[in-house]
N, C-alpha and C. Protein backbone atom coordinates (compact mmCIF):
# COMPACT_ATOMS: atom_id res chain seq x y z
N UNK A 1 -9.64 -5.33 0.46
CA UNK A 1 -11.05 -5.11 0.72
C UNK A 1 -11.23 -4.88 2.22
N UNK A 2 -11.74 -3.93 2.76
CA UNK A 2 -11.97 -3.81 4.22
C UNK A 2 -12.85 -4.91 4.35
N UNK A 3 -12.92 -4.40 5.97
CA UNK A 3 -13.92 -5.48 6.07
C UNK A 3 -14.58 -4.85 7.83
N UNK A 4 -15.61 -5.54 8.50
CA UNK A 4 -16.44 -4.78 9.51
C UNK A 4 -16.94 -6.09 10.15
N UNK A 5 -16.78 -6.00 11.47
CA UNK A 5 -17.47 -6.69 12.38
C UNK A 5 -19.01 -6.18 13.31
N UNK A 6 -19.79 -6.73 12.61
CA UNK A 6 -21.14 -6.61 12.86
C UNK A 6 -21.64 -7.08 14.55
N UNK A 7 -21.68 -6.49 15.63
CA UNK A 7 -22.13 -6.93 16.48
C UNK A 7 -23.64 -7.19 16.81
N UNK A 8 -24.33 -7.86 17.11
CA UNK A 8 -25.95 -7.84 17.24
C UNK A 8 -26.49 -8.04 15.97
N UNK A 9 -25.97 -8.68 14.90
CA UNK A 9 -26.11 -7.89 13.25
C UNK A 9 -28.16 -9.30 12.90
N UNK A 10 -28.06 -9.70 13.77
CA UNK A 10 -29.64 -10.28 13.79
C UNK A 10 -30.77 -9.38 14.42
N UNK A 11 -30.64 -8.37 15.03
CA UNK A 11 -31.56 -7.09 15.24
C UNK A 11 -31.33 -6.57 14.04
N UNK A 12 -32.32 -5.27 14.20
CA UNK A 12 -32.73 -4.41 13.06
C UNK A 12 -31.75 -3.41 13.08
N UNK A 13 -31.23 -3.04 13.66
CA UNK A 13 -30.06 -1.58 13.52
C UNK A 13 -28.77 -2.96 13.00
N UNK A 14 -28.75 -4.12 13.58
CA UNK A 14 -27.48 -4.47 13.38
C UNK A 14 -27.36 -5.28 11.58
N UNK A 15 -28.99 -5.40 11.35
CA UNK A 15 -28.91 -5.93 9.83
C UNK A 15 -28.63 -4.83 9.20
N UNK A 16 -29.52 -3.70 9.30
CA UNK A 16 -29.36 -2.40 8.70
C UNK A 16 -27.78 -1.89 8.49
N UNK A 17 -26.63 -2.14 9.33
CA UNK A 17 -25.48 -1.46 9.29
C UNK A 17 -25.06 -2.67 8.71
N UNK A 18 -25.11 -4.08 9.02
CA UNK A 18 -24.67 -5.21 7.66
C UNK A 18 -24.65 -4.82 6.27
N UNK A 19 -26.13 -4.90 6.02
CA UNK A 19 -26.51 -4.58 4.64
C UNK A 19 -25.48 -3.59 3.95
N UNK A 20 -25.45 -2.21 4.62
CA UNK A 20 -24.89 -0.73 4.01
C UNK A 20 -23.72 -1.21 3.87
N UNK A 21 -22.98 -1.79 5.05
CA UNK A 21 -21.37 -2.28 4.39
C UNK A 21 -21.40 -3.12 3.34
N UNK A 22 -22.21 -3.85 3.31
CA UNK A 22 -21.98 -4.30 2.24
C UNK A 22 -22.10 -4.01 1.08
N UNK A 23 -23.31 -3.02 0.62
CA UNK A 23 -23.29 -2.09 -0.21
C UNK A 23 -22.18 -1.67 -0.62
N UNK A 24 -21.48 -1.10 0.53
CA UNK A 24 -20.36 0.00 0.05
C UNK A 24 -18.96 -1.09 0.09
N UNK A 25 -19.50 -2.71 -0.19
CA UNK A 25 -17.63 -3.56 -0.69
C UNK A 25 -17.35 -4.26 0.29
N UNK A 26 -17.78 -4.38 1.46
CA UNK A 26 -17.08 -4.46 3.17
C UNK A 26 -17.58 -5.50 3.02
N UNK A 27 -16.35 -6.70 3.59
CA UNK A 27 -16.38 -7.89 3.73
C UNK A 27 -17.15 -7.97 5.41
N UNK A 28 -18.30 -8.55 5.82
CA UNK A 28 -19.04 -8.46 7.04
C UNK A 28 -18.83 -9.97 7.54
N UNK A 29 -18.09 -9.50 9.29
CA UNK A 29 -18.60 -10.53 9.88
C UNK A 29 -20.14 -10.30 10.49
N UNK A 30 -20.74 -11.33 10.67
CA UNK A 30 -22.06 -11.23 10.81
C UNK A 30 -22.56 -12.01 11.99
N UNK A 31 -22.44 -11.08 13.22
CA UNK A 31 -22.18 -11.38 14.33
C UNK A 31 -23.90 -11.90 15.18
N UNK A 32 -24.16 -13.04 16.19
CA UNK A 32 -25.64 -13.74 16.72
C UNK A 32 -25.08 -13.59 18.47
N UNK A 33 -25.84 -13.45 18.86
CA UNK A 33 -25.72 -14.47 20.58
C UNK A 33 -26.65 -15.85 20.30
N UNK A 34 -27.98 -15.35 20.04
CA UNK A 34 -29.37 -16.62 20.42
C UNK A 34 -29.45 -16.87 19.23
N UNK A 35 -29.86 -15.84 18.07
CA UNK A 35 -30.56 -15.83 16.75
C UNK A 35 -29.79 -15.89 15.68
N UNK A 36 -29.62 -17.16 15.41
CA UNK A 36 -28.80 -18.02 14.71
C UNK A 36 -29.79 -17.87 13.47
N UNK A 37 -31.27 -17.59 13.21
CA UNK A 37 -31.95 -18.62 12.04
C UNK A 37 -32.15 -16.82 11.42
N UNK A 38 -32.64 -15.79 11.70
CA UNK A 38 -32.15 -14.44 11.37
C UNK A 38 -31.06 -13.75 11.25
N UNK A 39 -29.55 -14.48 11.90
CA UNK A 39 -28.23 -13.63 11.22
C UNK A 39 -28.19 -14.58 10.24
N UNK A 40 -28.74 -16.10 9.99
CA UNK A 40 -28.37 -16.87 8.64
C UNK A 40 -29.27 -15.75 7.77
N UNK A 41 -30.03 -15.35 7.59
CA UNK A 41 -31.08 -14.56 6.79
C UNK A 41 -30.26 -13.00 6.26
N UNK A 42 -29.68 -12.68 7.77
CA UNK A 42 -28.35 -11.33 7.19
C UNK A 42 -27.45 -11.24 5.90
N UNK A 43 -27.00 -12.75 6.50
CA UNK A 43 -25.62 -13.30 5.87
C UNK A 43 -26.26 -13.70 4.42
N UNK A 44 -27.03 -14.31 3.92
CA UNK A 44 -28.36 -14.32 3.03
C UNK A 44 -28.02 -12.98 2.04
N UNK A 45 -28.18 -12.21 2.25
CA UNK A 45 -28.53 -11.03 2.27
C UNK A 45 -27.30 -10.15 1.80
N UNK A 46 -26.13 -10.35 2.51
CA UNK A 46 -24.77 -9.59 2.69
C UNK A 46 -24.31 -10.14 1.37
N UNK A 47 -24.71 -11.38 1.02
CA UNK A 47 -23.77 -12.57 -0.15
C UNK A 47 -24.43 -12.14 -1.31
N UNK A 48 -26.32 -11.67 -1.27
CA UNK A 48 -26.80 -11.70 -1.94
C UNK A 48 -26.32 -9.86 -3.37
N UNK A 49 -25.24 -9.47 -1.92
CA UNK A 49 -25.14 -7.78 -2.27
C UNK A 49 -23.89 -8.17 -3.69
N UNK A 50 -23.59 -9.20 -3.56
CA UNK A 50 -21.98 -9.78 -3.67
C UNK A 50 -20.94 -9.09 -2.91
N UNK A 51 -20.88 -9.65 -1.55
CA UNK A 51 -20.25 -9.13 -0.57
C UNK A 51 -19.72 -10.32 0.10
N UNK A 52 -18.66 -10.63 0.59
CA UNK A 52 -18.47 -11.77 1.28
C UNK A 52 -19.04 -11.69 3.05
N UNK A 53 -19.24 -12.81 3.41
CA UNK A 53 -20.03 -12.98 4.96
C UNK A 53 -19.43 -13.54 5.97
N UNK A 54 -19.46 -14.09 7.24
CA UNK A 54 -19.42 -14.78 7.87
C UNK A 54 -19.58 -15.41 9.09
N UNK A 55 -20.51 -16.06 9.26
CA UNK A 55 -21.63 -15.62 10.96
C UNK A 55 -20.65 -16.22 11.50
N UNK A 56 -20.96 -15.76 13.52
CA UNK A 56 -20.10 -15.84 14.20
C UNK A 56 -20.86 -15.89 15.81
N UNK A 57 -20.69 -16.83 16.37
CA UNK A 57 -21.55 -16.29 17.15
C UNK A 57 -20.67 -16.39 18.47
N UNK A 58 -21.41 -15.43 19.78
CA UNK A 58 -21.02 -15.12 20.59
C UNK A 58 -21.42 -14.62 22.53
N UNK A 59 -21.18 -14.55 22.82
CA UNK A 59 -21.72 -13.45 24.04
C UNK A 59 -20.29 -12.65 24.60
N UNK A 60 -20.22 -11.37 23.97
CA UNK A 60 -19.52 -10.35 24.20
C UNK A 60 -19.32 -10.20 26.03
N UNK A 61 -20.03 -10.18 26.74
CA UNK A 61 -19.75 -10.00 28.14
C UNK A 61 -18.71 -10.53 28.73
N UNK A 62 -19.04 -12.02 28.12
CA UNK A 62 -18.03 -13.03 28.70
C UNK A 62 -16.53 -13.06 28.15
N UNK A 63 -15.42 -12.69 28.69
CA UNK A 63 -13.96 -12.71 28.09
C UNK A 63 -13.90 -14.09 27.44
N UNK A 64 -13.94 -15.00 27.52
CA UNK A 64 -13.22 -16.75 26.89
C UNK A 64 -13.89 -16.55 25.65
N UNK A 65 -15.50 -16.36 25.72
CA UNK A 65 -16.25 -16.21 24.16
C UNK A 65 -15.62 -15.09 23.74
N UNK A 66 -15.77 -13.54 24.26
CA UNK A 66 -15.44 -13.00 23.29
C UNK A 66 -14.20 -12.87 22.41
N UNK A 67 -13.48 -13.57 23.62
CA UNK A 67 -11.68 -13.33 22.90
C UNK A 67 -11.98 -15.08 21.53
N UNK A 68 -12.96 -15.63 21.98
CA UNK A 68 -12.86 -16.92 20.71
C UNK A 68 -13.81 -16.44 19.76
N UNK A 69 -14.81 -15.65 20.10
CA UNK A 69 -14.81 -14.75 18.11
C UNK A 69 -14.01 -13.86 17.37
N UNK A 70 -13.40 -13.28 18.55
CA UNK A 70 -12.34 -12.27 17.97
C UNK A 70 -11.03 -12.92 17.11
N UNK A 71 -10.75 -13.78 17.55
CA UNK A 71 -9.72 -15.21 16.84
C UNK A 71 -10.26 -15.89 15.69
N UNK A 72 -11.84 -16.15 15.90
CA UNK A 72 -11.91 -16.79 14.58
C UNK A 72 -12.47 -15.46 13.71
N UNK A 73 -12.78 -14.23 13.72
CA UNK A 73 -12.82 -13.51 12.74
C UNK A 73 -11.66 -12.99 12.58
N UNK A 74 -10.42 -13.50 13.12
CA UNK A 74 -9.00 -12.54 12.42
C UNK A 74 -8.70 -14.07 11.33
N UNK A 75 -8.55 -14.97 11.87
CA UNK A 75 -8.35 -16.40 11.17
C UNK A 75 -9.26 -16.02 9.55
N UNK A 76 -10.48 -15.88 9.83
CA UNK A 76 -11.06 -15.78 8.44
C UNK A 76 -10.71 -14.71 7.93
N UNK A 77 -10.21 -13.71 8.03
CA UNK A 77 -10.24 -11.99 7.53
C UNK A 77 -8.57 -12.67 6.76
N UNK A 78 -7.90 -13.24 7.56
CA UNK A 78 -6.41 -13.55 7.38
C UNK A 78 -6.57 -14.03 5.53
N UNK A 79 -7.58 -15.07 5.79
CA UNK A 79 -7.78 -16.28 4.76
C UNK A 79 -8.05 -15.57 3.66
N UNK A 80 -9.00 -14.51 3.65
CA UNK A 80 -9.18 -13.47 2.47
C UNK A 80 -8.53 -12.70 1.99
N UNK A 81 -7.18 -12.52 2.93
CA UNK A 81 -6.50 -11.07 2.61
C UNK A 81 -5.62 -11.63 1.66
């Protein structure tokens, strides 16, 4: 099953490209910086497609965070494959 890492996926372009993968099978990570209580609502949403989910949160700018979501979404992608 592929699968897609959702960046921003608590905005509206980033739920919108959640949702469609999931539509089309794609296991979504379901990526926050602040808005933790709207990517839970994504992820909601992604599970509801029967799609598997998994929020993640982050701040991409910073190397230490981003390289520690990038680790725990290979750890979970691993667990599914």
């Amino acid at each position: 099953m592929p699968n897609v890492f959702v960046t921003g996926a608590s905005g509206t372009i980033g739920k919108g490209l959640c949702l469609e993968y999931a539509k089309r099978g794609y296991q979504v990570a379901v990526h926050y910086n602040r808005s933790k209580a709207p990517a839970e609502e994504v992820l909601r949403e992604v599970e509801a497609l029967g799609a598997k989910g998994y929020l993640i949160q982050g701040t991409f700018p910073r190397f230490p965070t981003s390289s520690a979501c990038l680790t725990k979404w290979k750890k979970k992608w691993a667990a599914w494959t």
